[in-house]
C-alpha atoms as a PDB file:
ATOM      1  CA  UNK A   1    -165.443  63.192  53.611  1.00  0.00           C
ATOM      2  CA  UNK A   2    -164.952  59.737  54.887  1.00  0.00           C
ATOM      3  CA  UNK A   3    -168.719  59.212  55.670  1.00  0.00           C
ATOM      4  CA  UNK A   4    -169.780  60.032  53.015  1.00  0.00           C
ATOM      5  CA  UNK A   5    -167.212  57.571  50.922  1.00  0.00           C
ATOM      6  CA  UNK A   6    -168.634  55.259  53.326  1.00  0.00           C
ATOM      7  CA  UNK A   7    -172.054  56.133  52.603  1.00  0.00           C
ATOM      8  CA  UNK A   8    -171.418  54.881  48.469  1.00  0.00           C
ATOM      9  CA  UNK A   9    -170.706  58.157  47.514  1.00  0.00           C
ATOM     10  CA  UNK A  10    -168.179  58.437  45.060  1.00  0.00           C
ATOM     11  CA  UNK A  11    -167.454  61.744  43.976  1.00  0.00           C
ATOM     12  CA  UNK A  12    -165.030  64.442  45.247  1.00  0.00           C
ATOM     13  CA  UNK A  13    -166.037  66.971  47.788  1.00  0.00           C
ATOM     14  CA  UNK A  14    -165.725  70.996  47.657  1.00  0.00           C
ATOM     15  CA  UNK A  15    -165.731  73.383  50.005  1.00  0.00           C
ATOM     16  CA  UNK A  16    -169.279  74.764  51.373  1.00  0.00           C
ATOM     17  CA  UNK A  17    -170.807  77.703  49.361  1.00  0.00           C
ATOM     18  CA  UNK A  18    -170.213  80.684  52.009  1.00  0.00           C
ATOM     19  CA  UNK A  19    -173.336  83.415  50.792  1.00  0.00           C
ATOM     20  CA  UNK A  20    -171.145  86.551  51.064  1.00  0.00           C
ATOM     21  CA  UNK A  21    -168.302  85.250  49.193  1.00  0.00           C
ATOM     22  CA  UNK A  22    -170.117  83.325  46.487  1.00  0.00           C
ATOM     23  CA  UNK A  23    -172.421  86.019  45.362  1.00  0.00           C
ATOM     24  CA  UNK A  24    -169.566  88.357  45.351  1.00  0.00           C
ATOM     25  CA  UNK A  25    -167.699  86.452  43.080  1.00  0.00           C
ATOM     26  CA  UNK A  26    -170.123  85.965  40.575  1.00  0.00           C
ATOM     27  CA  UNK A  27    -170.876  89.895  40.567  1.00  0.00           C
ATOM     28  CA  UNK A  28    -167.337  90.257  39.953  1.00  0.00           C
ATOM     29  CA  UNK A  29    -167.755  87.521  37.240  1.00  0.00           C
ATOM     30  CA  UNK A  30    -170.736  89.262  35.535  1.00  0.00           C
ATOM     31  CA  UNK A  31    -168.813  92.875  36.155  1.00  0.00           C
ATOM     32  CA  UNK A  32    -171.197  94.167  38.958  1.00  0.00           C
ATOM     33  CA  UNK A  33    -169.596  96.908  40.937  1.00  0.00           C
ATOM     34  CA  UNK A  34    -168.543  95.696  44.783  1.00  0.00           C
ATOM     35  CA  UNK A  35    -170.791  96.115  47.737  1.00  0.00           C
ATOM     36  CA  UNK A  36    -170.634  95.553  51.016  1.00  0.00           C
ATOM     37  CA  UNK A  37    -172.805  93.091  52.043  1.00  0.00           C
ATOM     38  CA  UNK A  38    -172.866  90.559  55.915  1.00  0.00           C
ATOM     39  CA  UNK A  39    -175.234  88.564  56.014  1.00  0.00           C
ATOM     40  CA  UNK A  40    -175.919  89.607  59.837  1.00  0.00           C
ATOM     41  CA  UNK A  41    -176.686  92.921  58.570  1.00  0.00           C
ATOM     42  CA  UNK A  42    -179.837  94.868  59.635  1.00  0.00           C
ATOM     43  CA  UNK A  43    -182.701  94.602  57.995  1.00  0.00           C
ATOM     44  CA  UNK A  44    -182.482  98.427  56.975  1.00  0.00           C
ATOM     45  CA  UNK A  45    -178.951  97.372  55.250  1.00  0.00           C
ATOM     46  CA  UNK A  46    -180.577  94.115  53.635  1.00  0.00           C
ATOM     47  CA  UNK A  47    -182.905  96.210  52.002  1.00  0.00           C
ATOM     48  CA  UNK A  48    -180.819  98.279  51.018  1.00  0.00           C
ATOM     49  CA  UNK A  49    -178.361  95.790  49.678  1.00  0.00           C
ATOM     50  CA  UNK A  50    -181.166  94.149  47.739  1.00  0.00           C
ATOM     51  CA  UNK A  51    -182.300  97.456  45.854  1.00  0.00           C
ATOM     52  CA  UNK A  52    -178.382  97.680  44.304  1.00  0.00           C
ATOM     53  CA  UNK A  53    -179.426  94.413  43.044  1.00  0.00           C
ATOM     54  CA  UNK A  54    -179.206  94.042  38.954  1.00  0.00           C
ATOM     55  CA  UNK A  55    -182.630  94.940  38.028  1.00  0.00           C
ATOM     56  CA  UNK A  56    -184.541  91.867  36.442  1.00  0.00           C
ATOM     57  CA  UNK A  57    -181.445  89.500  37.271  1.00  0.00           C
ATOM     58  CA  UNK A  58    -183.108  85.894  37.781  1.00  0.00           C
ATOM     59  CA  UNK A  59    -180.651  83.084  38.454  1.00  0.00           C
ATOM     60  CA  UNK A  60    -181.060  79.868  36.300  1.00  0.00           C
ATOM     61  CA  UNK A  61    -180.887  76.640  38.573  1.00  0.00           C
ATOM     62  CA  UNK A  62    -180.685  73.357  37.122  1.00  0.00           C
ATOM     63  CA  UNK A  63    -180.813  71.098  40.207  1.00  0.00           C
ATOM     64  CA  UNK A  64    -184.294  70.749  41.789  1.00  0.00           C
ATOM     65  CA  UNK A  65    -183.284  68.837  44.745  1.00  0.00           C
ATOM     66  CA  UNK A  66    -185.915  70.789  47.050  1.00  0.00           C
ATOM     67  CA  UNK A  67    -182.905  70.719  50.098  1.00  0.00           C
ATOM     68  CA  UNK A  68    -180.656  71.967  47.509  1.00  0.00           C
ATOM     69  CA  UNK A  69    -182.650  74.558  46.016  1.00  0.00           C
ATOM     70  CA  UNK A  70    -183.642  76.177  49.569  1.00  0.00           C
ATOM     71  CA  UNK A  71    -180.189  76.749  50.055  1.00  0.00           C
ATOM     72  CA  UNK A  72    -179.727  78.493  46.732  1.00  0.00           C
ATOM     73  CA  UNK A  73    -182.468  80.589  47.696  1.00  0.00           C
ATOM     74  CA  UNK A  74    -181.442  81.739  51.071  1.00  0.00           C
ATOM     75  CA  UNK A  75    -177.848  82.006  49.733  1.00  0.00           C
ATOM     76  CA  UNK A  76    -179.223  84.493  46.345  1.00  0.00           C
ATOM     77  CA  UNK A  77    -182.711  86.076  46.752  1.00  0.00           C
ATOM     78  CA  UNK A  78    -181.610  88.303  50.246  1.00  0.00           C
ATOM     79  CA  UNK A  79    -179.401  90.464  47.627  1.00  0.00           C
ATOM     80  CA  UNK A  80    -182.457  90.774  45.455  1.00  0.00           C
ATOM     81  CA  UNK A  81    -181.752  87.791  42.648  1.00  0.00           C
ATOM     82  CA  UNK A  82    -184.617  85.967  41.337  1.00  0.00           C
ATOM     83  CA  UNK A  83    -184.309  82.156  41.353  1.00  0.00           C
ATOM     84  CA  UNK A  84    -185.605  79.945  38.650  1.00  0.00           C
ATOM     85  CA  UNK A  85    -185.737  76.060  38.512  1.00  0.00           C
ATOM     86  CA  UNK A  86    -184.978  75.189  34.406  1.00  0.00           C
ATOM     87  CA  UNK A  87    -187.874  73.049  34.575  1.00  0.00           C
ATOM     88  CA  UNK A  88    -190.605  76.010  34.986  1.00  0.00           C
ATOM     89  CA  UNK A  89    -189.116  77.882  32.839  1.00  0.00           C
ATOM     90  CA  UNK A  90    -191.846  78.004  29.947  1.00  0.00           C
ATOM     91  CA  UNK A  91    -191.200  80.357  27.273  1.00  0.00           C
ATOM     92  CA  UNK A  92    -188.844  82.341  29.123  1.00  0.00           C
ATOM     93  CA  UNK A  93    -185.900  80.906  27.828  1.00  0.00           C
ATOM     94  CA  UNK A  94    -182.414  82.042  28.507  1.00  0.00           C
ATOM     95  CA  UNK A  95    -179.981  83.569  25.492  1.00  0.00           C
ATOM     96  CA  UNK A  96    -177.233  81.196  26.624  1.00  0.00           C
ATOM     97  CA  UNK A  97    -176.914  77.768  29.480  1.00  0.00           C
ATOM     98  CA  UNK A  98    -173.372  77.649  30.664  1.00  0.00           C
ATOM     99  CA  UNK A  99    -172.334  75.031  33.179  1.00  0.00           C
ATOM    100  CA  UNK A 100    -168.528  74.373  34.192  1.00  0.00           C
ATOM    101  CA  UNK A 101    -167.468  71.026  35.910  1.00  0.00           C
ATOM    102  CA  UNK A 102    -171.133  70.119  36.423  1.00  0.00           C
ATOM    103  CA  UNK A 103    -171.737  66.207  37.545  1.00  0.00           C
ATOM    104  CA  UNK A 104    -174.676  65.586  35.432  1.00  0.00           C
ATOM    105  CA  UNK A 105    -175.721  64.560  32.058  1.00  0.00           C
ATOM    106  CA  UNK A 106    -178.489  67.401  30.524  1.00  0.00           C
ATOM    107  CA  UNK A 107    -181.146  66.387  29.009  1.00  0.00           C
ATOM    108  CA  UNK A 108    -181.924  66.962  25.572  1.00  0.00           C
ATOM    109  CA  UNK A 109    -185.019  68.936  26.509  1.00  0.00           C
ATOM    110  CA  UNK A 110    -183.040  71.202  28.874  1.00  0.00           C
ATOM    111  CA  UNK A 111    -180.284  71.667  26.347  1.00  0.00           C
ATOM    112  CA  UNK A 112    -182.754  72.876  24.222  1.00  0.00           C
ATOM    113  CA  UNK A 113    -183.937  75.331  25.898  1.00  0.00           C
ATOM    114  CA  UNK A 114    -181.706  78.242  25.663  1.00  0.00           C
ATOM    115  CA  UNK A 115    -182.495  80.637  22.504  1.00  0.00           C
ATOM    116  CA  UNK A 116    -178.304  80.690  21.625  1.00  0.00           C
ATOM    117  CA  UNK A 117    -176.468  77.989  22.428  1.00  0.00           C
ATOM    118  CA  UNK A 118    -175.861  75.402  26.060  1.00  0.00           C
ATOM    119  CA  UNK A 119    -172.440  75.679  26.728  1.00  0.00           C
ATOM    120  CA  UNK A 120    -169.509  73.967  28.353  1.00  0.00           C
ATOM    121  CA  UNK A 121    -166.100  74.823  29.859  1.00  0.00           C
ATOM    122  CA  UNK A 122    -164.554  71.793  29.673  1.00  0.00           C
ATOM    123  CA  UNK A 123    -161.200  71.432  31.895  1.00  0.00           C
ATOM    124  CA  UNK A 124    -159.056  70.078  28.900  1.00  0.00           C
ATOM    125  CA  UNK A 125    -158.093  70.242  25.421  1.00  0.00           C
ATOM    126  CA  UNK A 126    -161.069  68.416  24.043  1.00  0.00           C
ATOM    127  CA  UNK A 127    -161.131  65.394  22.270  1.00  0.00           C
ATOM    128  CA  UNK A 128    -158.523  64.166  25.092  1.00  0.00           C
ATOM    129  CA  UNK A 129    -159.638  63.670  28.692  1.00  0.00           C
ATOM    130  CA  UNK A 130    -163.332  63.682  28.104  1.00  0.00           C
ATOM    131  CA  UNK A 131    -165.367  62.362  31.838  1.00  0.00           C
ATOM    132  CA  UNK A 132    -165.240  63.685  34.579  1.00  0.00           C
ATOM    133  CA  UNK A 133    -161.921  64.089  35.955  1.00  0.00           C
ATOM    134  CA  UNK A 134    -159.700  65.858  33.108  1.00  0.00           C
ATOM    135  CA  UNK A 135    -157.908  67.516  35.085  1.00  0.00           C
ATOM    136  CA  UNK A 136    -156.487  64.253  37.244  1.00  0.00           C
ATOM    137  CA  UNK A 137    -156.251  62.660  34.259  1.00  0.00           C
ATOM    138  CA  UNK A 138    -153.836  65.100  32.607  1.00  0.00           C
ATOM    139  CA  UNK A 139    -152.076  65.300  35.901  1.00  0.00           C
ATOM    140  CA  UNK A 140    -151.596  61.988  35.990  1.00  0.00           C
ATOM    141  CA  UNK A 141    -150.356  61.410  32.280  1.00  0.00           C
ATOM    142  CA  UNK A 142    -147.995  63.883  32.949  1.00  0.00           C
ATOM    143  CA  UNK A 143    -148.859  67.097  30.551  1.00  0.00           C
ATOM    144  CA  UNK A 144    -146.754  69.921  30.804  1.00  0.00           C
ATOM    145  CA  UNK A 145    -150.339  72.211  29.917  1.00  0.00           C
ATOM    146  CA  UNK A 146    -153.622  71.880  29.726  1.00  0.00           C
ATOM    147  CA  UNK A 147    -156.319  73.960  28.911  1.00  0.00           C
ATOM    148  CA  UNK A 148    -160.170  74.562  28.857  1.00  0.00           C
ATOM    149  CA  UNK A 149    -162.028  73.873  26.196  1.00  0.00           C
ATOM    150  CA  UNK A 150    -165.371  75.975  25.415  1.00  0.00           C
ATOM    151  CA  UNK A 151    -168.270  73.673  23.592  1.00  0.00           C
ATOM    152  CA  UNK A 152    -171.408  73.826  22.583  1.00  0.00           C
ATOM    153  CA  UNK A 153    -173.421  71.127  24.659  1.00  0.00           C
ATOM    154  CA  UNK A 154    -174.389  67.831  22.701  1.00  0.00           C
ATOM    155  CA  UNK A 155    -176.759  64.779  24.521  1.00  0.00           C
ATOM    156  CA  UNK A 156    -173.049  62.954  24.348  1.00  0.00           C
ATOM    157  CA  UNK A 157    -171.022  63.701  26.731  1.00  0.00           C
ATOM    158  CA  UNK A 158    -168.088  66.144  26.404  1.00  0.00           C
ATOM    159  CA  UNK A 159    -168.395  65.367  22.381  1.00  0.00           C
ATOM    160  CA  UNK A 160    -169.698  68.415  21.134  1.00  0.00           C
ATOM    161  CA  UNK A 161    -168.027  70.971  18.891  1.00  0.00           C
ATOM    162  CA  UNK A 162    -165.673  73.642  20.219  1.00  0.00           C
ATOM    163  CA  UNK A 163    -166.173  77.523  20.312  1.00  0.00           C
ATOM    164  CA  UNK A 164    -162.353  77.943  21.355  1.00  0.00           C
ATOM    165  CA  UNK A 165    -159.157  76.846  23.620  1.00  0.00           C
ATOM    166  CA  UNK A 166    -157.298  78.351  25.659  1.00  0.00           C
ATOM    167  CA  UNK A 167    -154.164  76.602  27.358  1.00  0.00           C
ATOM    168  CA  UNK A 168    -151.974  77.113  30.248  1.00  0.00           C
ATOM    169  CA  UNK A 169    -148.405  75.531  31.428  1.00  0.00           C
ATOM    170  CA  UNK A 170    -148.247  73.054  34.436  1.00  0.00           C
ATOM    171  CA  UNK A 171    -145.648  73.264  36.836  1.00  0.00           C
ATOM    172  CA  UNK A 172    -144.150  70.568  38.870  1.00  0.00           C
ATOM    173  CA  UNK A 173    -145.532  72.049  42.010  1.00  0.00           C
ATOM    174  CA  UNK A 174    -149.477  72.232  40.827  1.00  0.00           C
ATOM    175  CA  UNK A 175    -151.927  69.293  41.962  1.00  0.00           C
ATOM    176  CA  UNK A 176    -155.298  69.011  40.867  1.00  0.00           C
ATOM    177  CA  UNK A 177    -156.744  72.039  43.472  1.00  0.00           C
ATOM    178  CA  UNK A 178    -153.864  74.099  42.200  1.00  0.00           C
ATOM    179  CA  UNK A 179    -155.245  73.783  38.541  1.00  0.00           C
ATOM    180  CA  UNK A 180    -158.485  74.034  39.357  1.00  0.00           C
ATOM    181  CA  UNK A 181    -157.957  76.977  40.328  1.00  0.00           C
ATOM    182  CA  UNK A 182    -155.948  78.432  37.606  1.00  0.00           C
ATOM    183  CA  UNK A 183    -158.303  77.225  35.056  1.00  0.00           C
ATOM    184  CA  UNK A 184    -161.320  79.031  36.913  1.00  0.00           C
ATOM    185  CA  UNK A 185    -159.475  82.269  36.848  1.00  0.00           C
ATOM    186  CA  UNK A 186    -158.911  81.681  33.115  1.00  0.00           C
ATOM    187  CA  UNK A 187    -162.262  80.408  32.096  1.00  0.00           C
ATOM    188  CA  UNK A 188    -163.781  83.857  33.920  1.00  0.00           C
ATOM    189  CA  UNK A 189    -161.193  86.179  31.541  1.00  0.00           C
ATOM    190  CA  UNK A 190    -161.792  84.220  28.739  1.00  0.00           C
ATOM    191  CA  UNK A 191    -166.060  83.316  28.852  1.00  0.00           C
ATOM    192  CA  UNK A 192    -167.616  86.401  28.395  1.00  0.00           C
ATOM    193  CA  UNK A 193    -165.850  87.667  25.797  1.00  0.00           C
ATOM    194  CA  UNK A 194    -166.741  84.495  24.015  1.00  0.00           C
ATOM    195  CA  UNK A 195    -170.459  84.544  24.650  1.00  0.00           C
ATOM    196  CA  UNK A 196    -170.613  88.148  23.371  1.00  0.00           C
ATOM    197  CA  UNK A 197    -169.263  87.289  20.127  1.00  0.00           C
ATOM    198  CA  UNK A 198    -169.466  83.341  19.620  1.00  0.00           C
ATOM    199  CA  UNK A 199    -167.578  82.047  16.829  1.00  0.00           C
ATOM    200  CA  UNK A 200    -168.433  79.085  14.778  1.00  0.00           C
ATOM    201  CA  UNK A 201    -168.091  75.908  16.333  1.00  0.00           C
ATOM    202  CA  UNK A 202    -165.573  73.553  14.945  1.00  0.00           C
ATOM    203  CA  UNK A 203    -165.962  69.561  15.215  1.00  0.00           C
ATOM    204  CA  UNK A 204    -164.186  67.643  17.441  1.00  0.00           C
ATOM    205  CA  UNK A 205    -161.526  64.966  15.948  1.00  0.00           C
ATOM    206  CA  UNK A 206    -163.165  61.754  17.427  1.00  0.00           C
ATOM    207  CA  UNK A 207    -160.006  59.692  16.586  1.00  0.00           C
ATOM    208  CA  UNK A 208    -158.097  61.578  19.644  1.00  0.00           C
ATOM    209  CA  UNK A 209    -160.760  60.745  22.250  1.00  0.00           C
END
């Protein structure tokens, strides 16, 4: 981590994506029954692995770093998941875009591009704590909760209108992993059921930003 401070980079660091684990999370996300899976597996098992696959399940990648997106690829297509860059996607456009404590501002061509909505799960109770670090920053103003906040995606960042909010306490003991955590866990209950039946938007108050 100290290297790469060193090295002018500024942002925090998370722990490396391990394949087995990630995917199965996400499958658990998206309500995919479990399956054993090793990545030193046979390639009989592999195979077999990659035919309990969702059928027609293509994963939407935003970052095109080539280094970046190799290691997507290695980590998704073995257990049979398509991988598509945003930038080819052509007229295949996606129902929904849904990013969570993602570092970059979207274009407006890419938030364009699903057929529904681009949405956000935003780590606080929007307008306050907008950026990139809401979740220090409510820390460190002391709240007693926070919450996530679920917007649709505007070219301004963290300003666009808000689907819904959900809130949780903070205790004296939680630190800024500690929450992250939490408000994963909560943003996975909460998301789907969102996306499957997504309520009007409603403004945000730009006086509490």
């Amino acid at each position: 981590r100290e290297k790469v401070l060193e090295a002018g980079f500024d942002g925090y660091m998370t722990k490396p994506i391990v394949p087995e684990t990630f995917v199965a999370q996400i499958e658990t996300f998206l309500g995919i029954p479990a399956r054993a899976a090793s990545s030193d597996a046979p390639p009989a098992a592999r195979q077999e692995r990659k035919e309990h696959a969702p059928k027609n399940c293509t994963i939407l990648v935003l970052d095109d770093v080539a280094v970046n997106l190799e290691v997507i690829r290695q980590t998704l297509e073995p257990f049979g998941y398509a991988v598509q860059i945003a930038a080819a996607l052509g007229g295949s456009a996606p129902d929904f875009l849904l990013v969570m404590a993602y570092g970059k501002i979207l274009s407006r061509e890419l938030l364009a591009v699903p057929k529904i909505a681009a949405v956000n799960v935003h780590a606080s109770l929007l307008p306050r704590y907008r950026g990139a670090s809401p979740i220090q920053s409510a820390l460190l103003a002391g709240e007693t909760k926070t919450s996530i906040s679920v917007m649709r995606m505007e070219e301004k960042m963290d300003a666009g209108p808000v689907y819904r909010t959900f809130s949780i306490q903070v205790s004296p003991a939680d630190n800024a992993m500690t929450m992250s955590n939490k408000l994963a866990y909560l943003s996975a209950g909460k998301v789907p059921d969102i996306l499957a039946d997504l309520p009007a938007p409603k403004p945000q108050n730009e006086k509490g930003a």
